[in-house]
Protein backbone atom coordinates (compact mmCIF):
# COMPACT_ATOMS: atom_id res chain seq x y z
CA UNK A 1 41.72 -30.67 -67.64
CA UNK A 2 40.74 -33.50 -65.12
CA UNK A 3 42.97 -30.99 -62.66
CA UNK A 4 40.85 -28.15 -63.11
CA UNK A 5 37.62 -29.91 -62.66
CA UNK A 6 38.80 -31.27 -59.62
CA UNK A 7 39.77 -27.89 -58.20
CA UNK A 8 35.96 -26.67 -59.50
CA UNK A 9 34.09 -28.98 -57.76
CA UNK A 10 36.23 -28.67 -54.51
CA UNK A 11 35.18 -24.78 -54.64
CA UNK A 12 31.73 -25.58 -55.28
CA UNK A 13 31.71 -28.32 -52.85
CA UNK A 14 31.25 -25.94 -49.44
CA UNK A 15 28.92 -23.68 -50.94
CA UNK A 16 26.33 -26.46 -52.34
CA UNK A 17 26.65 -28.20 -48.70
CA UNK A 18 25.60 -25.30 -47.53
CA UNK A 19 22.97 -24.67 -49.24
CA UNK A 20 21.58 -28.00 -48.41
CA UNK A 21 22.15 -30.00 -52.27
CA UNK A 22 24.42 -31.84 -53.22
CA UNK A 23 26.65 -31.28 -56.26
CA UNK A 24 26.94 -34.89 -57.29
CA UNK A 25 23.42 -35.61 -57.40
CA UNK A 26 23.52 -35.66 -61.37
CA UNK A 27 25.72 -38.31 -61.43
CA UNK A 28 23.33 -40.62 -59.77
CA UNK A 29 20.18 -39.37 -60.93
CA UNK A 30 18.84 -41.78 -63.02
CA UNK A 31 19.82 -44.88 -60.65
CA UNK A 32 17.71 -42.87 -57.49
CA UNK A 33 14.55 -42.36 -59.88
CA UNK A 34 14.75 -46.30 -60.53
CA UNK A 35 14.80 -46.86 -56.60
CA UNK A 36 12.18 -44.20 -56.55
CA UNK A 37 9.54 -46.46 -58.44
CA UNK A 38 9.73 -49.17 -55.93
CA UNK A 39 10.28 -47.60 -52.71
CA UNK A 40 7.17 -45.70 -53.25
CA UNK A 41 5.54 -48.83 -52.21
CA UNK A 42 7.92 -49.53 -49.43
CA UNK A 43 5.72 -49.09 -46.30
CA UNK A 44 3.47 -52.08 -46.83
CA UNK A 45 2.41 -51.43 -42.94
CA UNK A 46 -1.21 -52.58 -42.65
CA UNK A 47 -1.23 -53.61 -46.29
CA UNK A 48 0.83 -52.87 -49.36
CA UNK A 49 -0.26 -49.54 -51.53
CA UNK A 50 -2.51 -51.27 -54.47
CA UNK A 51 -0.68 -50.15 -58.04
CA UNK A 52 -3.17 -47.33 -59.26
CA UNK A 53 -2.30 -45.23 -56.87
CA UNK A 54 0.76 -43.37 -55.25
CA UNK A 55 1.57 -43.79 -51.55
CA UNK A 56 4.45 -41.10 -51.14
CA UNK A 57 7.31 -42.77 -48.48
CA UNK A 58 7.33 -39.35 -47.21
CA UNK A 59 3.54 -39.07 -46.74
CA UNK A 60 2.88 -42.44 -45.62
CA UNK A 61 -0.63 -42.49 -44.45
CA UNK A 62 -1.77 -40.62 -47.64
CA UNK A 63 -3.17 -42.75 -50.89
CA UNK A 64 -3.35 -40.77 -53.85
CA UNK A 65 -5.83 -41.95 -56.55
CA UNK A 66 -7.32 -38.84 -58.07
CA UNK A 67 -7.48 -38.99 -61.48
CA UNK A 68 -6.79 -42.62 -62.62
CA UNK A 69 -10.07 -43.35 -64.38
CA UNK A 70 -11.38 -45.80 -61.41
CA UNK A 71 -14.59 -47.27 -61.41
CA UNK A 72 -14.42 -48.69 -58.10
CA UNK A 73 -12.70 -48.30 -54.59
CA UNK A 74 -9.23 -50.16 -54.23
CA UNK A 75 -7.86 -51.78 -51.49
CA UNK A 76 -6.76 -49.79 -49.14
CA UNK A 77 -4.21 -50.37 -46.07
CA UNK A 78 -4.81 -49.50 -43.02
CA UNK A 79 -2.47 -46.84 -42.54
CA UNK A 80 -3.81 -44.58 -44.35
CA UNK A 81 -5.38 -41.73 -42.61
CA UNK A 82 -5.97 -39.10 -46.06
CA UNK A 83 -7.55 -40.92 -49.12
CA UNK A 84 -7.64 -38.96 -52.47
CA UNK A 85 -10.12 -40.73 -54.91
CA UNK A 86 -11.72 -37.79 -56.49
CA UNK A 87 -11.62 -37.21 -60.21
CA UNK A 88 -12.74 -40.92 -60.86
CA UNK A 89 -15.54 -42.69 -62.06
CA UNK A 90 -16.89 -44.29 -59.21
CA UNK A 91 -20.12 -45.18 -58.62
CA UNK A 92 -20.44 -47.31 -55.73
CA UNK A 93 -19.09 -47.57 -51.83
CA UNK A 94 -20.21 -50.83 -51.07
CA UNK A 95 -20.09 -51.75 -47.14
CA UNK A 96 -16.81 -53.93 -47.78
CA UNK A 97 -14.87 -50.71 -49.48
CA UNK A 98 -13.82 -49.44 -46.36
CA UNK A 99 -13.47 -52.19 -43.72
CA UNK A 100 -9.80 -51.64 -43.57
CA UNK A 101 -9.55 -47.65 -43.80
CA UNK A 102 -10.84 -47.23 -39.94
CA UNK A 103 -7.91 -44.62 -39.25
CA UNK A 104 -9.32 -42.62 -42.25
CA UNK A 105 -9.10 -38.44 -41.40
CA UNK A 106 -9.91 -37.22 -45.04
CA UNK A 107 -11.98 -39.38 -47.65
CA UNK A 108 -12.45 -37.32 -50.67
CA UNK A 109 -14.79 -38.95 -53.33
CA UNK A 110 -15.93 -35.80 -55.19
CA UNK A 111 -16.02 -35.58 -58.98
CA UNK A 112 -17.22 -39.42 -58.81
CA UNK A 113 -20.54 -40.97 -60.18
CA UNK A 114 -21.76 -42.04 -56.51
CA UNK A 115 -25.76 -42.65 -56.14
CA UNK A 116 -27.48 -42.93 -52.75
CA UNK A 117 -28.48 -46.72 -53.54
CA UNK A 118 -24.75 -47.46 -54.12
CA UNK A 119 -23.67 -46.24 -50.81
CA UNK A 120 -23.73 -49.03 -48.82
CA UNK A 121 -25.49 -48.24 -45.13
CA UNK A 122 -22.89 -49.18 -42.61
CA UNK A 123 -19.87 -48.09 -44.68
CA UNK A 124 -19.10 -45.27 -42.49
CA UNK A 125 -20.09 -46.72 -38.97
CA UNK A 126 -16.25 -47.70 -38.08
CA UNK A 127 -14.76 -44.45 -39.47
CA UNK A 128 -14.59 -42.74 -35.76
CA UNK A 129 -11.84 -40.24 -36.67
CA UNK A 130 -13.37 -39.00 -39.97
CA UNK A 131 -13.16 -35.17 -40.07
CA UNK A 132 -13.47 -34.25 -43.51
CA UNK A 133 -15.70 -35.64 -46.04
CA UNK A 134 -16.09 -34.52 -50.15
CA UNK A 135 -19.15 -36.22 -52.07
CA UNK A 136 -20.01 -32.39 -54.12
CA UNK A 137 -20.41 -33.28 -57.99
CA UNK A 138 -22.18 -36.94 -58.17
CA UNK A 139 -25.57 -38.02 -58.36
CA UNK A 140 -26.81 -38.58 -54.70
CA UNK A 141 -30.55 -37.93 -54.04
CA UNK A 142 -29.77 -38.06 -50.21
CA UNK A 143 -27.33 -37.68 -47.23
CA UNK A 144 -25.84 -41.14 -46.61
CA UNK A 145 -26.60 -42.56 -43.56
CA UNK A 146 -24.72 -43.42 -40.47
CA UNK A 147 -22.15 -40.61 -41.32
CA UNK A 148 -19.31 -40.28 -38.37
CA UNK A 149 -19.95 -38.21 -35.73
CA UNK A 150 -16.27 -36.86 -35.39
CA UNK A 151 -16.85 -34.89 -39.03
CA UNK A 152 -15.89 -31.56 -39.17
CA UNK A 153 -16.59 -30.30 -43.23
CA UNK A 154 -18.78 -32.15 -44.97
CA UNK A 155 -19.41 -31.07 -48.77
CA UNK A 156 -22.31 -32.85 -49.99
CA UNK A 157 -23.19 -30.09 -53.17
CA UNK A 158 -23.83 -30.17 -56.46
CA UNK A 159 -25.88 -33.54 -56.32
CA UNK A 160 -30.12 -34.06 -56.19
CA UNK A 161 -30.64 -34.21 -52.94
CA UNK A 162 -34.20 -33.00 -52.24
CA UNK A 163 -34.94 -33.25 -48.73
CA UNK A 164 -32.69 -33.22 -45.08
CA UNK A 165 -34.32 -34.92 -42.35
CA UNK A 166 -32.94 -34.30 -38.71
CA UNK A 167 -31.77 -38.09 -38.57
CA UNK A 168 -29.36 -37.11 -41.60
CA UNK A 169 -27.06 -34.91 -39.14
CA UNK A 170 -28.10 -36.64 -35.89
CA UNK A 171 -25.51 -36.30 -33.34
CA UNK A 172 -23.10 -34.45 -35.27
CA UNK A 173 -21.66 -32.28 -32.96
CA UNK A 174 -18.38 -31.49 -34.22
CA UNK A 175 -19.86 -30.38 -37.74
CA UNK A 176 -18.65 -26.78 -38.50
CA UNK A 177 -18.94 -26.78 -41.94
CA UNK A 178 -21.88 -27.66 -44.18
CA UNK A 179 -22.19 -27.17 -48.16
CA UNK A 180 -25.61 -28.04 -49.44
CA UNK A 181 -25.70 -25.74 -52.25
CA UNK A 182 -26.53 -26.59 -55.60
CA UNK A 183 -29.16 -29.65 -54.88
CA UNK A 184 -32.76 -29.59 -54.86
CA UNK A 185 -33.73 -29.06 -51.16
CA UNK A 186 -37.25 -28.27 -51.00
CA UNK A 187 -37.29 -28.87 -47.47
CA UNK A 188 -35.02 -28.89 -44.21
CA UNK A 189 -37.21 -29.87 -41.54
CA UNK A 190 -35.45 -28.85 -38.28
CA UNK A 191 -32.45 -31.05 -39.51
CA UNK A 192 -29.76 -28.25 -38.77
CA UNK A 193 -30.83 -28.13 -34.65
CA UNK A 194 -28.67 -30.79 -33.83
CA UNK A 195 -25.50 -29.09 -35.66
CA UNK A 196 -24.26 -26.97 -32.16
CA UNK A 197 -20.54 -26.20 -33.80
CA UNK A 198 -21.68 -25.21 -37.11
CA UNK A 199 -20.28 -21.89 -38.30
CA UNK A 200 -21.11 -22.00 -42.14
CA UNK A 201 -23.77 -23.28 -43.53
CA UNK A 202 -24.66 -22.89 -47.69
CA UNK A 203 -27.73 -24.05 -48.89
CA UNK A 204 -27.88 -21.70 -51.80
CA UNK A 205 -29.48 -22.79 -55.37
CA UNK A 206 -31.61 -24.91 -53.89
CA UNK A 207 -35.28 -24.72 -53.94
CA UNK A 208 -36.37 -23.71 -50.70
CA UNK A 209 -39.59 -21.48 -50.13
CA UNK A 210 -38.57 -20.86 -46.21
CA UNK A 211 -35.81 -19.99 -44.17
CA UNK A 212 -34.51 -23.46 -42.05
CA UNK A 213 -36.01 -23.55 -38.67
CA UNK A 214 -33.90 -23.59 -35.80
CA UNK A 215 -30.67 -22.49 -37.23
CA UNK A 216 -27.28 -23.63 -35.42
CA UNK A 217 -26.63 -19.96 -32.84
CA UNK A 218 -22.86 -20.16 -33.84
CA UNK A 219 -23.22 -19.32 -37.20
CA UNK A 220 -20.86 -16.83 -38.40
CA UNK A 221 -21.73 -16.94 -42.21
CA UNK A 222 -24.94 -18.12 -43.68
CA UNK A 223 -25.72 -18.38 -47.66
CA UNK A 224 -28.91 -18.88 -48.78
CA UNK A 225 -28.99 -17.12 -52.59
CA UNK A 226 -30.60 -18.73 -55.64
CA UNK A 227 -33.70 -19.66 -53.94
CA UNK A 228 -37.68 -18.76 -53.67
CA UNK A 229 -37.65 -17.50 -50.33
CA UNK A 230 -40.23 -14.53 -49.83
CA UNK A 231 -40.41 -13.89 -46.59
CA UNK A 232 -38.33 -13.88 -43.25
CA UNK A 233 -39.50 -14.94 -39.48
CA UNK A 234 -39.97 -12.82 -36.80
CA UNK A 235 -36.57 -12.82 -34.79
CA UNK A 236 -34.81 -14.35 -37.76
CA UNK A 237 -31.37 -12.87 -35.81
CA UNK A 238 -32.62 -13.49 -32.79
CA UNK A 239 -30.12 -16.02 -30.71
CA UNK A 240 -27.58 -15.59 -33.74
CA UNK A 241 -25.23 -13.33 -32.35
CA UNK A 242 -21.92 -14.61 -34.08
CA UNK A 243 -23.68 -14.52 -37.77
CA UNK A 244 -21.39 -11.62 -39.96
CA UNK A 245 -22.31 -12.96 -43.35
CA UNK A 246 -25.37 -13.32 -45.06
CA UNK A 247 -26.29 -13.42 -48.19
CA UNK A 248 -29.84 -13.82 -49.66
CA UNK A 249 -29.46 -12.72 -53.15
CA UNK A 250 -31.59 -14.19 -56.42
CA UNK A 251 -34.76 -14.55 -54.13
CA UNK A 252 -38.33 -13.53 -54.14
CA UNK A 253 -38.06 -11.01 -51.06
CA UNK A 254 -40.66 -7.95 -50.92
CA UNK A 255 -40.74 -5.70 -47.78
CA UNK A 256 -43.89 -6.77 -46.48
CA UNK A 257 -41.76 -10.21 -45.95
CA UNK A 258 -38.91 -8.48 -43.69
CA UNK A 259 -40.13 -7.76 -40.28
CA UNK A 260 -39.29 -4.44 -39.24
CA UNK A 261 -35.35 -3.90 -37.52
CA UNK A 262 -34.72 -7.20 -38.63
CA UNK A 263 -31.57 -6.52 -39.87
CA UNK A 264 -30.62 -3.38 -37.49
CA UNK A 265 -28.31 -6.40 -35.47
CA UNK A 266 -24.95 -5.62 -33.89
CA UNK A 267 -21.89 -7.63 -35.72
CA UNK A 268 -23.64 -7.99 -39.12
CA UNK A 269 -20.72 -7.02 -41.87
CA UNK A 270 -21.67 -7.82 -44.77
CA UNK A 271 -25.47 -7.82 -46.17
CA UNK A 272 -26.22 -9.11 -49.47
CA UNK A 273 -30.19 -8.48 -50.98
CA UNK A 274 -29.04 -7.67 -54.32
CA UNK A 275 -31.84 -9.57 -57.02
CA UNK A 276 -34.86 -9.36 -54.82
CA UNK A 277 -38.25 -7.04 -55.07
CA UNK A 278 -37.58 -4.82 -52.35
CA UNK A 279 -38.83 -1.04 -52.59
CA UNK A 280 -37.45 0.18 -49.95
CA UNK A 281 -34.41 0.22 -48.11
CA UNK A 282 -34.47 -1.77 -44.79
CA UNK A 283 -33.16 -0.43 -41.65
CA UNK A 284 -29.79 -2.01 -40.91
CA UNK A 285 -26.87 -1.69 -38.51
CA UNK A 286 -24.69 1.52 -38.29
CA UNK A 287 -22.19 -1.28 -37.18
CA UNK A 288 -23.12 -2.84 -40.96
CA UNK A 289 -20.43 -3.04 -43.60
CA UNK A 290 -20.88 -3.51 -46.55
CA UNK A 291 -24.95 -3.89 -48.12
CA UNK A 292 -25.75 -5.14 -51.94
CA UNK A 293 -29.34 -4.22 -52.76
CA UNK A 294 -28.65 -3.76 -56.59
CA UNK A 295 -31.30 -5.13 -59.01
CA UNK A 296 -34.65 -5.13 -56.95
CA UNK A 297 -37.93 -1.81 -57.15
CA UNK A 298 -36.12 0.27 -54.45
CA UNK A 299 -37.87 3.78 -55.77
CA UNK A 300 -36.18 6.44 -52.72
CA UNK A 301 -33.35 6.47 -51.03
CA UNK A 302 -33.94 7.09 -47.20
CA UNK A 303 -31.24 8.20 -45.03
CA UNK A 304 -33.09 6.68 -42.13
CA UNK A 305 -32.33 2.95 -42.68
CA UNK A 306 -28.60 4.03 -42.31
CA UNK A 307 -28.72 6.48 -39.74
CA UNK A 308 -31.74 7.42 -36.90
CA UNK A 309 -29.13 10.27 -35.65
CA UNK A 310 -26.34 12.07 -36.95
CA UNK A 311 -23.17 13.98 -35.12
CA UNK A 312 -19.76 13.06 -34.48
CA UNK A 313 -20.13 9.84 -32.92
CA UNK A 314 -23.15 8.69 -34.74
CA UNK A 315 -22.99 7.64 -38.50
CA UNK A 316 -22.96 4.91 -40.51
CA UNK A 317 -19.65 2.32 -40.70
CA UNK A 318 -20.82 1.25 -44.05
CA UNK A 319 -17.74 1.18 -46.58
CA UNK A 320 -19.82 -0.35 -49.43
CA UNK A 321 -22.91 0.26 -50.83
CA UNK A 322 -24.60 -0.72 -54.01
CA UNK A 323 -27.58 0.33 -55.26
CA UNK A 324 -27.39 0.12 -58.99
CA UNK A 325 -30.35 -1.36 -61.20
CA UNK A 326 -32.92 -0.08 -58.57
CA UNK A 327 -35.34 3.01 -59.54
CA UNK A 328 -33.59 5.84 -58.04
CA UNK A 329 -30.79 7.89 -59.43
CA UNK A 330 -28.01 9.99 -58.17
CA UNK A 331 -29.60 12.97 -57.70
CA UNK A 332 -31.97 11.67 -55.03
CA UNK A 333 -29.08 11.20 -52.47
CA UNK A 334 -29.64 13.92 -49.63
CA UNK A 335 -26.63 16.11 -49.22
CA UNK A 336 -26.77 15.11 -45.53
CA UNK A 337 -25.74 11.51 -46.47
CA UNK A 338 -21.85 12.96 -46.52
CA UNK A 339 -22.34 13.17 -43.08
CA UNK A 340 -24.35 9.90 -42.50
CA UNK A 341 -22.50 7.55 -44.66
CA UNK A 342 -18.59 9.41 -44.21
CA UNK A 343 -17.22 5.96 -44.60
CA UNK A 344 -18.09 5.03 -47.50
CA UNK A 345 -15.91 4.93 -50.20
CA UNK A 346 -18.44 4.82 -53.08
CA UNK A 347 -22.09 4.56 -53.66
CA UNK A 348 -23.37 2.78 -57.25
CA UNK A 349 -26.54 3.88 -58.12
């Protein structure tokens, strides 16, 4: 017997080697998961890893704390560059939290119980290299101040903040990424002029009654549904020739509100007016996507808005096009709009 089992494992041997494992491991399994347990806390470089939380010795400039039930911020060595403490019960970042975390890249602290009067004022001032920032889901009533001028995303949703004033984003040059959405933003000021790299910006379910003035020109997707907007600027497009996405669903838009050709813009794709009190159909792109105008008064459907001419090289590139839950019905498409609209794959009345 021991004969044979020597002969096994010296024909298994080559083919687990190659295959990268090794075919004693099970023999010393429960000795390595003993080390494991204390050389997770091995690299005590610029401070040992505090004992809620997991520093992984192969990730060691991460601190993982999700989860743990913490009220407040641990120590935290200065290694670390990505900091997990979201999922907690936090509710303050005092000035002192982060003294020692200036090499900090990610600092995610969403899911938490932060207020704005518990954020201390200079906690962020030494955090140079912070790109990516999480506070969505806590209870701020404002952007915290002094935030780092190197970020990149910064989710700040799902709290009460009710107004953005332009020193909020000052100097944030680098920002490409903003999530406002689901707050109380009544107003925006001209906050968002400063943001020169932003390229998506969501400030939908808020309670806004305008568009933002001077919005960032390399936008590429703007959201703005869930609001009480009414009415659009002249040259709303105007200067925004990278926007492709924009949504303005769930608001109070009526046609007298929508300046004429205001969406017939080059390098729109996708549209979205669905849940508005439109009547009509607005002019838009031939270049244009995909449009959602279900669910507002739209009473005729006019071939027009879609296409000003008609032959082989003019027509529509729309692919998608819904106009269910308005007051038209199928029979009042024109049998010209096979020609018009050949790319589209469907229409939903």
């Amino acid at each position: 017997m021991r004969l044979e089992t020597v002969i096994l494992l010296s024909a298994l041997l080559p083919l687990c080697l190659s295959h990268g494992w090794d075919p004693l491991a099970w023999l010393f399994h429960r000795h390595s998961q003993t080390q494991q347990v204390g050389f997770l806390r091995a690299d005590t470089v610029g401070g040992a890893c505090p004992d809620e939380c997991d520093c992984p010795p192969t990730f060691p400039i991460a601190m993982y704390c999700d989860g743990r039930g913490l009220t407040a911020i641990p120590s935290i060595p200065s290694r670390i560059k990505y900091l997990y403490l979201q999922n907690n019960a936090i509710s303050a970042v005092p000035d002192s939290a982060l003294v020692n975390a200036t090499n900090l890249v990610w600092l995610m602290l969403h899911h938490n119980q932060l207020t704005s009067d518990a954020i201390g004022k200079e906690v962020f001032l030494k955090l140079v290299g912070l790109e990516r920032l999480f506070l969505h889901h806590n209870n701020l009533t404002s952007i915290p101040p002094n935030l780092p001028r190197s970020l990149r995303d910064l989710r700040i949703d799902h709290n009460r903040i009710e107004k953005v004033i332009p020193t909020d984003l000052e100097g944030m040059d680098n920002l490409t990424i903003l999530h406002l959405h689901d707050n109380a933003v009544t107003d925006m000021t001209t906050s968002l002029k400063a943001l020169k790299s932003l390229t998506l910006l969501d400030i939908s379910n808020n309670k806004l009654i305008k568009v933002p003035d001077a919005l960032p020109e390399h936008l590429h997707q703007f959201y703005m549904e869930f609001n009480s907007i009414d009415s659009l600027p002249e040259d709303f497009l105007g200067g925004l020739a990278q926007l492709q996405y924009i949504r303005m669903s769930h608001n109070l838009l009526k046609d007298k509100g929508i300046p004429s050709n205001t969406f017939n813009v080059t390098g729109l794709v996708e549209l979205d007016l669905s849940y508005n009190k439109l009547e009509r159909i607005p002019t838009v792109s031939t270049t244009l996507h995909h449009l959602y105008l279900q669910a507002n008064q739209i009473k005729e459907f006019s071939l027009g808005s879609f296409c000003s001419v008609v032959d082989v090289t003019n027509f529509s590139r729309l692919q998608t096009l819904r106009l269910d839950g308005n007051e038209i019905s199928q029979e009042d498409i024109p049998s010209e709009s096979a020609l018009c609209l050949r790319w589209a794959s469907s229409i939903q009345i």
